[in-house]
PDB file of N, CA and C in Angstrom:
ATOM      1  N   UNK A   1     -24.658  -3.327 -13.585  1.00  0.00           N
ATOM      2  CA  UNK A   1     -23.598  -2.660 -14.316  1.00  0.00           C
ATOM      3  C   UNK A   1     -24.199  -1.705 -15.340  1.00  0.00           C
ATOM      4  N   UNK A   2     -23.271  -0.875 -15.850  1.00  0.00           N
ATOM      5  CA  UNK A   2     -23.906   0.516 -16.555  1.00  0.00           C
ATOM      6  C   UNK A   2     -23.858  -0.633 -17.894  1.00  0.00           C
ATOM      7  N   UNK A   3     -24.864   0.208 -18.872  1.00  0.00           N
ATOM      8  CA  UNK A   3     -25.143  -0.307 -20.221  1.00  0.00           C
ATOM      9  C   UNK A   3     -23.375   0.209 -21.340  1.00  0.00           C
ATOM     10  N   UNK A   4     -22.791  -0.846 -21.680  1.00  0.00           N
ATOM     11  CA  UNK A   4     -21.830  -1.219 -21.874  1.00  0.00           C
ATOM     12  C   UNK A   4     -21.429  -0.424 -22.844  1.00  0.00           C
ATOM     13  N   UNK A   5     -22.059   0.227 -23.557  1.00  0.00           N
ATOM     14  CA  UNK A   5     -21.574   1.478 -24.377  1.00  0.00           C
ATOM     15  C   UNK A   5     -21.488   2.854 -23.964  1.00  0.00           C
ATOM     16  N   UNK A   6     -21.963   2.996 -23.024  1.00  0.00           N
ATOM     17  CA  UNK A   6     -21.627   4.138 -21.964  1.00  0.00           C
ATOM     18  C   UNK A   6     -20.521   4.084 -21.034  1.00  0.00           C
ATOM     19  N   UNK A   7     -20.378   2.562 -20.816  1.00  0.00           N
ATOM     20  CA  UNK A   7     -19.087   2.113 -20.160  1.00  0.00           C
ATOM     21  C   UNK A   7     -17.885   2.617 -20.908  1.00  0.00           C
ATOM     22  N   UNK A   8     -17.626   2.623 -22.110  1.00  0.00           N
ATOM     23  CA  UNK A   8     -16.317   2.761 -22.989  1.00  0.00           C
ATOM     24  C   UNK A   8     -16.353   4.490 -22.648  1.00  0.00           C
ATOM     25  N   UNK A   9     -17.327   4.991 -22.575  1.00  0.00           N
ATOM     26  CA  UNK A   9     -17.281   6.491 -22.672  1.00  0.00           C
ATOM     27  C   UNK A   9     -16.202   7.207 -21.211  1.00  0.00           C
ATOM     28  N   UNK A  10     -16.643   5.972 -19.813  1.00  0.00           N
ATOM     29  CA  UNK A  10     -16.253   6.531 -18.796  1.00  0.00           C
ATOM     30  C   UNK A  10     -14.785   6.288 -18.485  1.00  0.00           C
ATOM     31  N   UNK A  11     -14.378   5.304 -18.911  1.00  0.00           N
ATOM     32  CA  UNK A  11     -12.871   4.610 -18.649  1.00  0.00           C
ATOM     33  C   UNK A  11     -12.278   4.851 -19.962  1.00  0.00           C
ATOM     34  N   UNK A  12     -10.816   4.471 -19.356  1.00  0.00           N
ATOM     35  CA  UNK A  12      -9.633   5.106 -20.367  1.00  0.00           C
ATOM     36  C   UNK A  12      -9.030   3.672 -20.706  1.00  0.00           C
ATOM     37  N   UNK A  13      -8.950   2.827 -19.936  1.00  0.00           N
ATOM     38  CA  UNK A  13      -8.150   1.756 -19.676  1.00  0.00           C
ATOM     39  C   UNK A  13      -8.746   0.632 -19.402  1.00  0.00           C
ATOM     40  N   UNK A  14      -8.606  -0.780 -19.890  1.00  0.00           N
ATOM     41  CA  UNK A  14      -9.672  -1.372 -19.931  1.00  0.00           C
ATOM     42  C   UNK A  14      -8.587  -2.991 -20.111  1.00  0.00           C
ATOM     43  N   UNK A  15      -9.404  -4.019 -19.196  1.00  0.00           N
ATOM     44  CA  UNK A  15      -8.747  -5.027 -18.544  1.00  0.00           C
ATOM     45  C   UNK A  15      -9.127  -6.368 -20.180  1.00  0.00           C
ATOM     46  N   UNK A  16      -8.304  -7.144 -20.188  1.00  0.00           N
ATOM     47  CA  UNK A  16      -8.681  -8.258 -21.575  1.00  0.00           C
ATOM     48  C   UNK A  16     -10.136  -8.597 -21.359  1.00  0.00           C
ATOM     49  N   UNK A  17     -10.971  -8.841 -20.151  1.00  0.00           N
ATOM     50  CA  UNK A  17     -12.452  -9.010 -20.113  1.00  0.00           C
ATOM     51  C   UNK A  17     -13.133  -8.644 -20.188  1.00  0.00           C
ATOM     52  N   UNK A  18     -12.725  -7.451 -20.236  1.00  0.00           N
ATOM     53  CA  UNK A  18     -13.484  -5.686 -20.113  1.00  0.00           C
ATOM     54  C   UNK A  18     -13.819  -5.635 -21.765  1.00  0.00           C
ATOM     55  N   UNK A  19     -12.899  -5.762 -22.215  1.00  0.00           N
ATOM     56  CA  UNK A  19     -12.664  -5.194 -23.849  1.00  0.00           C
ATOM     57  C   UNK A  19     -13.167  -6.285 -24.417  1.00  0.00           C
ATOM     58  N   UNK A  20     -13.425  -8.084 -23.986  1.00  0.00           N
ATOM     59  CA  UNK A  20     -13.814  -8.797 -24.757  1.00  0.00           C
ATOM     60  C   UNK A  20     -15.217  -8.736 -24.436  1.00  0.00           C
ATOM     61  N   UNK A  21     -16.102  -8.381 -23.341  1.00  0.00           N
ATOM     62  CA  UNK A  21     -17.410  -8.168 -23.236  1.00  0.00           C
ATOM     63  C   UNK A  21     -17.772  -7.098 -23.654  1.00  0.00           C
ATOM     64  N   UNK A  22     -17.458  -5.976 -23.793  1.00  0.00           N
ATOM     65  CA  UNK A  22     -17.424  -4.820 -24.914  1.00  0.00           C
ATOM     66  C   UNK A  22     -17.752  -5.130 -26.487  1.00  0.00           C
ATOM     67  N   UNK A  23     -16.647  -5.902 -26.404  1.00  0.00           N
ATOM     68  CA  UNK A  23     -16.882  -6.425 -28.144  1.00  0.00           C
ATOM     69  C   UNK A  23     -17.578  -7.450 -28.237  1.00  0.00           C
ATOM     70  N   UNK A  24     -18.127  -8.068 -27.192  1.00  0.00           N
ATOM     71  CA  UNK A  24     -19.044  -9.512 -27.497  1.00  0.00           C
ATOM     72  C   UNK A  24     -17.967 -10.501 -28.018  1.00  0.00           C
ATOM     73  N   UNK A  25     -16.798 -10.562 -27.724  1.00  0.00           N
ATOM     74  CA  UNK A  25     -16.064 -11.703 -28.426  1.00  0.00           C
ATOM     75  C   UNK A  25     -15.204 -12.945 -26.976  1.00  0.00           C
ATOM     76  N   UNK A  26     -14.959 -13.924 -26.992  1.00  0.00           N
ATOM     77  CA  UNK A  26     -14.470 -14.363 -26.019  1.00  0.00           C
ATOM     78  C   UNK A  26     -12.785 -13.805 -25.866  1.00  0.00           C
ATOM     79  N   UNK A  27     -12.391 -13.646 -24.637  1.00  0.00           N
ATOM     80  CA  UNK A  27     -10.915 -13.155 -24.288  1.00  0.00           C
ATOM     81  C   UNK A  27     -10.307 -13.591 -25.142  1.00  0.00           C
ATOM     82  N   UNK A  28     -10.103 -14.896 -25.514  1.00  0.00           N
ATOM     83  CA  UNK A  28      -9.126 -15.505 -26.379  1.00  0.00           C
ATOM     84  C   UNK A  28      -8.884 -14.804 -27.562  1.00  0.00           C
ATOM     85  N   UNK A  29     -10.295 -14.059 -28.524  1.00  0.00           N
ATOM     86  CA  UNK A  29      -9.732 -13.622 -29.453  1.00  0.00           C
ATOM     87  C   UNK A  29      -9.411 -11.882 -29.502  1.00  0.00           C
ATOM     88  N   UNK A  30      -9.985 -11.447 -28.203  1.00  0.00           N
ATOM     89  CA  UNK A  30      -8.621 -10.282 -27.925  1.00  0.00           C
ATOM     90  C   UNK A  30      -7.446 -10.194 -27.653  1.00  0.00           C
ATOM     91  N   UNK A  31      -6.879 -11.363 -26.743  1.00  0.00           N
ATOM     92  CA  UNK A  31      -5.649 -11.579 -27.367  1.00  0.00           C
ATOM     93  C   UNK A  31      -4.956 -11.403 -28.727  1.00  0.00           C
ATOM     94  N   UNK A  32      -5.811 -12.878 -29.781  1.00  0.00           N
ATOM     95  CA  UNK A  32      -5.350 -13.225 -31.084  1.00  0.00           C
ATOM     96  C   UNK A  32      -5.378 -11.598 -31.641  1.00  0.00           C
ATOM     97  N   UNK A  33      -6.037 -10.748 -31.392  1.00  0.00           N
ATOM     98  CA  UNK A  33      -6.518  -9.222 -32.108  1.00  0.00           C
ATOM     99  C   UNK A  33      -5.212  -8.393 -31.625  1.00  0.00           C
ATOM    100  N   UNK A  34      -4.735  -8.735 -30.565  1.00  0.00           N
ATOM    101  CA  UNK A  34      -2.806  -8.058 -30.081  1.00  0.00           C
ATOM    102  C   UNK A  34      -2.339  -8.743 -30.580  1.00  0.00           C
ATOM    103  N   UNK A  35      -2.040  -9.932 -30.692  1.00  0.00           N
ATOM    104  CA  UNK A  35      -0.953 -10.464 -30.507  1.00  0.00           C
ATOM    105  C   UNK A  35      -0.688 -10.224 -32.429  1.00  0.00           C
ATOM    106  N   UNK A  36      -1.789 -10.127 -33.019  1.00  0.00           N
ATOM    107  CA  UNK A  36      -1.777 -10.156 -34.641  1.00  0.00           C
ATOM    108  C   UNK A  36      -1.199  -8.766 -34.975  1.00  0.00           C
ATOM    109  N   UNK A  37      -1.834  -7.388 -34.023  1.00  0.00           N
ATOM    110  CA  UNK A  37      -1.280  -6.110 -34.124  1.00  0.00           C
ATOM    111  C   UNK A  37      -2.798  -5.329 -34.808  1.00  0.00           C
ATOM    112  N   UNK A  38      -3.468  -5.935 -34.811  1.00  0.00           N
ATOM    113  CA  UNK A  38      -4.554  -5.361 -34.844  1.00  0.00           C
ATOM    114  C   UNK A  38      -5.504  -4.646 -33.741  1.00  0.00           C
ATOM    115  N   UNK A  39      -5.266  -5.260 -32.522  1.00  0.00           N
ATOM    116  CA  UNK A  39      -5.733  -4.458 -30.976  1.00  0.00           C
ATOM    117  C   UNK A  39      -4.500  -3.570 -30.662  1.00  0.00           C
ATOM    118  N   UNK A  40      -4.345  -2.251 -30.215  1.00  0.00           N
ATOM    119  CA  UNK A  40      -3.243  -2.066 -29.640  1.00  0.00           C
ATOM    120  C   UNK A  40      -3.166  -2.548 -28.327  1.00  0.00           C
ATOM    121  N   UNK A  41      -2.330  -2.534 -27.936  1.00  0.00           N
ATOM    122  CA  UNK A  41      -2.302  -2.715 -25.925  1.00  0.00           C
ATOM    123  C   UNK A  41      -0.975  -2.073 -25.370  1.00  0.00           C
ATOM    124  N   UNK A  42      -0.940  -1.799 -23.804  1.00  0.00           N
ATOM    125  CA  UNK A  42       0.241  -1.691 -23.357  1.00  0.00           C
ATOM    126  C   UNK A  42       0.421  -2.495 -22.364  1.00  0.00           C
ATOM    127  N   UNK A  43       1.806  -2.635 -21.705  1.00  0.00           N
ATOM    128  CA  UNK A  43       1.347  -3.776 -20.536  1.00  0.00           C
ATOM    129  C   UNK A  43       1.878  -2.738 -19.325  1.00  0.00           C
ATOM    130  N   UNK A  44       0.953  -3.051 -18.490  1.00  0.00           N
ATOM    131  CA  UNK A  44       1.198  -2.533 -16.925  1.00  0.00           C
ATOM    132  C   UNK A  44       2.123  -3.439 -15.659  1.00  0.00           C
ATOM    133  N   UNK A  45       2.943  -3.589 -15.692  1.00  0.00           N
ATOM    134  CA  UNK A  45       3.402  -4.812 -15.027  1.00  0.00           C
ATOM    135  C   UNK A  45       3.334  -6.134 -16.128  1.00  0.00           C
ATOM    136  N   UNK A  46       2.723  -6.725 -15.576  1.00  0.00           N
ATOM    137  CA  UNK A  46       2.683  -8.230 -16.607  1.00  0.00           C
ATOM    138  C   UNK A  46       1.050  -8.098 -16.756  1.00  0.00           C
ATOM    139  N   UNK A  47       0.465  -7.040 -16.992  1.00  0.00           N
ATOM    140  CA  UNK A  47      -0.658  -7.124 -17.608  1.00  0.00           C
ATOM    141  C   UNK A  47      -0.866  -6.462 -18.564  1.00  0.00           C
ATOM    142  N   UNK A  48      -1.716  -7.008 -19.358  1.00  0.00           N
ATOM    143  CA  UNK A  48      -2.284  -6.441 -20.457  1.00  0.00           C
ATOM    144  C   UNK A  48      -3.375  -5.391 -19.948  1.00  0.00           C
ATOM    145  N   UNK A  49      -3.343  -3.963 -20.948  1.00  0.00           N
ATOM    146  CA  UNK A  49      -4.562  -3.260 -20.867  1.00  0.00           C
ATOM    147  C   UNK A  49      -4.781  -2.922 -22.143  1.00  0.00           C
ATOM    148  N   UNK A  50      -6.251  -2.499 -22.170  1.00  0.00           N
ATOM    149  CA  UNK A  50      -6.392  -1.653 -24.072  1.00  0.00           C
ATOM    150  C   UNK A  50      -6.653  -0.234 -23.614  1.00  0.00           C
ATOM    151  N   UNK A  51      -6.261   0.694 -24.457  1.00  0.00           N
ATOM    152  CA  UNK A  51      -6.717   2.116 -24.461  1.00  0.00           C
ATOM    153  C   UNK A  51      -8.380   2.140 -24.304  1.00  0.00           C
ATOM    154  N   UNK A  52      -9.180   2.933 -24.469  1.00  0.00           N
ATOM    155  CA  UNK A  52     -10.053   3.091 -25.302  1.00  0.00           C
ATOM    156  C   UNK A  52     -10.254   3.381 -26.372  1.00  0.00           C
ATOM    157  N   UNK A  53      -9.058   4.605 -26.752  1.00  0.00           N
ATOM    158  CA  UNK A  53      -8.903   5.208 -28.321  1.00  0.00           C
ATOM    159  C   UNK A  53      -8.417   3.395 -28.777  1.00  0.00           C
ATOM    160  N   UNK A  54      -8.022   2.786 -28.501  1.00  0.00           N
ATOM    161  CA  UNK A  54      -7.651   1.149 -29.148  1.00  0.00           C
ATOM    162  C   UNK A  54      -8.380   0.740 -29.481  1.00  0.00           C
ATOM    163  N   UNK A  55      -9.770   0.942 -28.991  1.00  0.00           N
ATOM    164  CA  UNK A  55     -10.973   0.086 -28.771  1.00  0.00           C
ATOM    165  C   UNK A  55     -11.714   0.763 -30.184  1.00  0.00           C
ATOM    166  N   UNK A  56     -11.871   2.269 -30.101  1.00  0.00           N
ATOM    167  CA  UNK A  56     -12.323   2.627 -31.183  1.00  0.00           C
ATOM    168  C   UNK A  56     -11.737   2.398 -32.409  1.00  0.00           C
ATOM    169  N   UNK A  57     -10.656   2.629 -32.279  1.00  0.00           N
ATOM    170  CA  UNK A  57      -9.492   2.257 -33.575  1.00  0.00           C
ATOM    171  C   UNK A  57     -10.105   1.366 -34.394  1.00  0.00           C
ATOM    172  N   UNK A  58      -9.720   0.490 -33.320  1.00  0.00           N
ATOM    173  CA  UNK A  58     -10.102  -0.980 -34.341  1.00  0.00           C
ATOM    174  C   UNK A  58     -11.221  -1.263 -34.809  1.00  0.00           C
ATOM    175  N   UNK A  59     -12.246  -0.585 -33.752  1.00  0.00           N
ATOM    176  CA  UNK A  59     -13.875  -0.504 -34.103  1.00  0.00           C
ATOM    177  C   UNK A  59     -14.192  -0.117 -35.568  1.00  0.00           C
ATOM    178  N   UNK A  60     -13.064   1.271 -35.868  1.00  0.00           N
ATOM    179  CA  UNK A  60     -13.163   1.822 -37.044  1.00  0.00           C
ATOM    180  C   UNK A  60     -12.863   1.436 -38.266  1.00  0.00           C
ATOM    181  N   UNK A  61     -11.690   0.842 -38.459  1.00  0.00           N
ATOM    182  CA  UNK A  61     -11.130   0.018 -39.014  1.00  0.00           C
ATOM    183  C   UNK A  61     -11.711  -1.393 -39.559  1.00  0.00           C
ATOM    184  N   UNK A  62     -12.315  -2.107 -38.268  1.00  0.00           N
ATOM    185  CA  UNK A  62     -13.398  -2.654 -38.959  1.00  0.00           C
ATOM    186  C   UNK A  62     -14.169  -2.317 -40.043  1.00  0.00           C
ATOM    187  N   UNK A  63     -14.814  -1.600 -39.592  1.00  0.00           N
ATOM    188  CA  UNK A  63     -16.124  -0.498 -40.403  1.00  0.00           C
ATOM    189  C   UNK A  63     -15.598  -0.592 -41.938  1.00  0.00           C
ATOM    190  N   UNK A  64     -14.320   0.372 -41.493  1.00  0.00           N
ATOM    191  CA  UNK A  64     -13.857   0.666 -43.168  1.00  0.00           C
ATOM    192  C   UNK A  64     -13.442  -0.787 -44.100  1.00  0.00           C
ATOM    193  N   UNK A  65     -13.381  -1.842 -43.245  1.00  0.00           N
ATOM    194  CA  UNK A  65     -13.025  -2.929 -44.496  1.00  0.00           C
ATOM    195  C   UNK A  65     -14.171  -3.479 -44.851  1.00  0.00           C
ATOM    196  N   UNK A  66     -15.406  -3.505 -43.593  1.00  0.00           N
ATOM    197  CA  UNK A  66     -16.596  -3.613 -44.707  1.00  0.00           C
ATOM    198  C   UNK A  66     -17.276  -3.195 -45.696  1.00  0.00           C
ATOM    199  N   UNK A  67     -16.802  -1.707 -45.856  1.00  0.00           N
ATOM    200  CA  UNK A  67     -17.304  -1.103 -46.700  1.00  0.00           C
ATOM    201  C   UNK A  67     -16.634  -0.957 -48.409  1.00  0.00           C
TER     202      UNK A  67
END
């Protein structure tokens, strides 16, 4: 598989396992990260997807409360 930060660059749309191996976190707490309103998501049918701009969002957002 491609090195996982180059991955976010190529896709738009991205599956709950996708986005929790991305972030190094287990699925469960990408969920807890929607369901709180802190991940965005949309659902496709009865699935969940994340943007990528979602992915950065929150990436960013992070950032700024550590600082």
């Amino acid at each position: 598989m491609k090195d996982i930060i180059c991955y976010i660059q190529d896709k738009e749309i991205f599956t709950v396992s996708e986005t929790a191996r991305y972030l190094t976190v287990c699925p469960q707490t990408v969920y807890r990260l929607m369901h709180t309103g802190q991940l965005r998501f949309i659902m496709i049918g009865s699935r969940y997807k994340i943007e990528a701009s979602a992915i950065r969002e929150y990436l960013a957002n992070q950032r700024a409360n550590v600082m």
